[in-house]
Protein backbone atom coordinates (compact mmCIF):
# COMPACT_ATOMS: atom_id res chain seq x y z
CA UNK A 1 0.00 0.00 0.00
CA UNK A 2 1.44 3.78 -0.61
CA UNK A 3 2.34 5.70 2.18
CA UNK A 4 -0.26 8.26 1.25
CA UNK A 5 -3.21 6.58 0.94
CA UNK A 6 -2.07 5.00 4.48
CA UNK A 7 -1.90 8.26 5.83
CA UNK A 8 -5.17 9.24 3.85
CA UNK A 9 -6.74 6.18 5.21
CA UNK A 10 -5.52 7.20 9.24
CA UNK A 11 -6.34 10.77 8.69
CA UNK A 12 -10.14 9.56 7.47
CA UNK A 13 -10.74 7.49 10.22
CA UNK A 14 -9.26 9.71 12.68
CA UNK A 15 -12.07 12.42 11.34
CA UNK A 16 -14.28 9.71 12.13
CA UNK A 17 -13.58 8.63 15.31
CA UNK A 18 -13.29 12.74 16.74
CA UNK A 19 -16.26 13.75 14.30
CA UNK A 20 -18.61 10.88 16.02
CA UNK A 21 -17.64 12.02 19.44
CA UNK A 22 -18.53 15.54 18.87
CA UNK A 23 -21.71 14.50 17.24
CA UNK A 24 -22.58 11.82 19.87
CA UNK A 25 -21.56 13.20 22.73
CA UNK A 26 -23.25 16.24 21.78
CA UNK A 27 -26.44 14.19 20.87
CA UNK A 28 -26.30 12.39 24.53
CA UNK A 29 -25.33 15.35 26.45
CA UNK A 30 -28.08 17.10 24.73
CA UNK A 31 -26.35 20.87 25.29
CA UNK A 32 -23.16 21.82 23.31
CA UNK A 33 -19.94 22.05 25.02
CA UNK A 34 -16.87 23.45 24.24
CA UNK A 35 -15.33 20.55 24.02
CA UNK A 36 -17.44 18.87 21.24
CA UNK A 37 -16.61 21.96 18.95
CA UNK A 38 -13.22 21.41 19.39
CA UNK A 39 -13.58 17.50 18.70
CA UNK A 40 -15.43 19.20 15.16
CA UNK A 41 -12.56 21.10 14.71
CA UNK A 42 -10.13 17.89 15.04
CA UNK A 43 -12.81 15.48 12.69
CA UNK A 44 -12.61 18.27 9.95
CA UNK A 45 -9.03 19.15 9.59
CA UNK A 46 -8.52 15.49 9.51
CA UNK A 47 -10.87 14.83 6.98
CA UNK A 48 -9.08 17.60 5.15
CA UNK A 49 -5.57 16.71 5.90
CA UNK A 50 -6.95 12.89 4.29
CA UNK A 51 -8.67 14.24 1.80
CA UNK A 52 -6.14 16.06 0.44
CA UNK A 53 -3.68 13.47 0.58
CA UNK A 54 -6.23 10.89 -1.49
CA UNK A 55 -6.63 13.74 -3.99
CA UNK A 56 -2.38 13.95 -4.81
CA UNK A 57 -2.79 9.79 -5.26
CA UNK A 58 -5.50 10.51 -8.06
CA UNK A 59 -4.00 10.01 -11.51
CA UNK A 60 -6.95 12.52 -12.42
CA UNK A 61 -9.90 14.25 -10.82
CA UNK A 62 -13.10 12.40 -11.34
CA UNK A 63 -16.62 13.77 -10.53
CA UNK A 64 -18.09 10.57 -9.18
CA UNK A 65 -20.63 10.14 -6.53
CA UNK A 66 -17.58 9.95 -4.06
CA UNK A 67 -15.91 13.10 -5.08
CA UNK A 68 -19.06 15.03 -5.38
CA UNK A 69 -20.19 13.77 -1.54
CA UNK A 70 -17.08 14.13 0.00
CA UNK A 71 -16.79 17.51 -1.64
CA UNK A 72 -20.26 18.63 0.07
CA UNK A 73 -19.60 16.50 3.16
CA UNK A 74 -16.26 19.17 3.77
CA UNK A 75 -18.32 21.98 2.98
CA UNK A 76 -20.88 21.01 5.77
CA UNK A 77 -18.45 19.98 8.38
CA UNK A 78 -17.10 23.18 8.03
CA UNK A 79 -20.09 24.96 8.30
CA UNK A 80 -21.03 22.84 10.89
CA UNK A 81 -18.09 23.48 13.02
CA UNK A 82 -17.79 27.38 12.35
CA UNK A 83 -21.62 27.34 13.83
CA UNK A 84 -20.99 24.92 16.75
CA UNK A 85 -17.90 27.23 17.90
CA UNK A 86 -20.89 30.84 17.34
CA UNK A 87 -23.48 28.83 19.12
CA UNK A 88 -21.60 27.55 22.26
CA UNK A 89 -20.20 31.57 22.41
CA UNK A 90 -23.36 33.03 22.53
CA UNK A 91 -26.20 30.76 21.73
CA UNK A 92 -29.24 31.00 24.04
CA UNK A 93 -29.41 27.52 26.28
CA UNK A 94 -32.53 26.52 23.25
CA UNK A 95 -29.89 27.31 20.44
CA UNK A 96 -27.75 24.70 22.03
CA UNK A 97 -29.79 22.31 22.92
CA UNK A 98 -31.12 22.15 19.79
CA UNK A 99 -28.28 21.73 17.32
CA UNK A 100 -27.67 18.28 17.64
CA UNK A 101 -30.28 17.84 14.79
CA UNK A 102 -28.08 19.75 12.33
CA UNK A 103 -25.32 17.26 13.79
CA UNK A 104 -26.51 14.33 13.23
CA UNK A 105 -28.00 15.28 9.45
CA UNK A 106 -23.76 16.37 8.63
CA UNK A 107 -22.45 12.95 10.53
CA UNK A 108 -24.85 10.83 8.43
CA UNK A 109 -24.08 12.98 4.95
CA UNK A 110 -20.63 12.83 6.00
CA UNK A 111 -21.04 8.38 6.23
CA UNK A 112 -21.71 8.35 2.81
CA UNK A 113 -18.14 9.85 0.95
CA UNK A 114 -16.47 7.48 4.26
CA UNK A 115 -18.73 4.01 3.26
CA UNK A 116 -18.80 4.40 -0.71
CA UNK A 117 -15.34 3.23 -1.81
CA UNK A 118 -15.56 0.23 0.81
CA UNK A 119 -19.49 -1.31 -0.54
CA UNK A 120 -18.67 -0.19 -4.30
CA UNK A 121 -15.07 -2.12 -4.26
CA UNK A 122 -17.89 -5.46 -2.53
CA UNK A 123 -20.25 -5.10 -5.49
């Protein structure tokens, strides 16, 4: 296996594992803490930092499903995250016990660009 795509493959999952504990925890505690916007902060530059390194592997750039989801999943983590970090600064107590909808709708999108290459490489 290349070294990048191992990296790209840690980074991923890393984004993962800190995205899903923001989200979850989050979902659980039902309130926002500081502490999950910081493990949204963590998921997305990881994802990033993965991404990027799949994208120098790619002998071209290909507008699949994949590409196109992961490109929007990025987009909403980061406007997911930029909103967690205004709403735990100076979101009423309703405004922040009420995101975890938006968070779960991003984790799920986000499942999507993270699952396709494994069940399209099974089929």
């Amino acid at each position: 296996m290349d070294l990048l795509a191992l990296f790209g493959i840690v980074f991923i999952t890393t984004a993962l594992v800190f995205y899903s504990l923001g989200v979850w925890g989050e979902f659980f505690k039902k309130d926002l803490f500081y502490y999950h916007v910081i493990f949204f902060f963590i998921g997305l530059t990881c994802d990033f930092l993965g991404t990027s390194l799949m994208f120098l592997m790619a002998d071209e750039l290909v507008f699949d499903i994949h590409a196109v989801s992961g490109a929007i999943a990025i987009i909403l983590m980061a406007i997911h995250a930029y909103w967690a970090y205004k709403t735990e600064k100076g979101g009423t107590p309703e405004q922040k016990s009420k995101f975890h909808r938006y968070s779960i709708f991003v984790w799920l999108f986000w499942l999507l660009p993270y699952f396709y290459p494994s069940v399209s490489m099974m089929s």
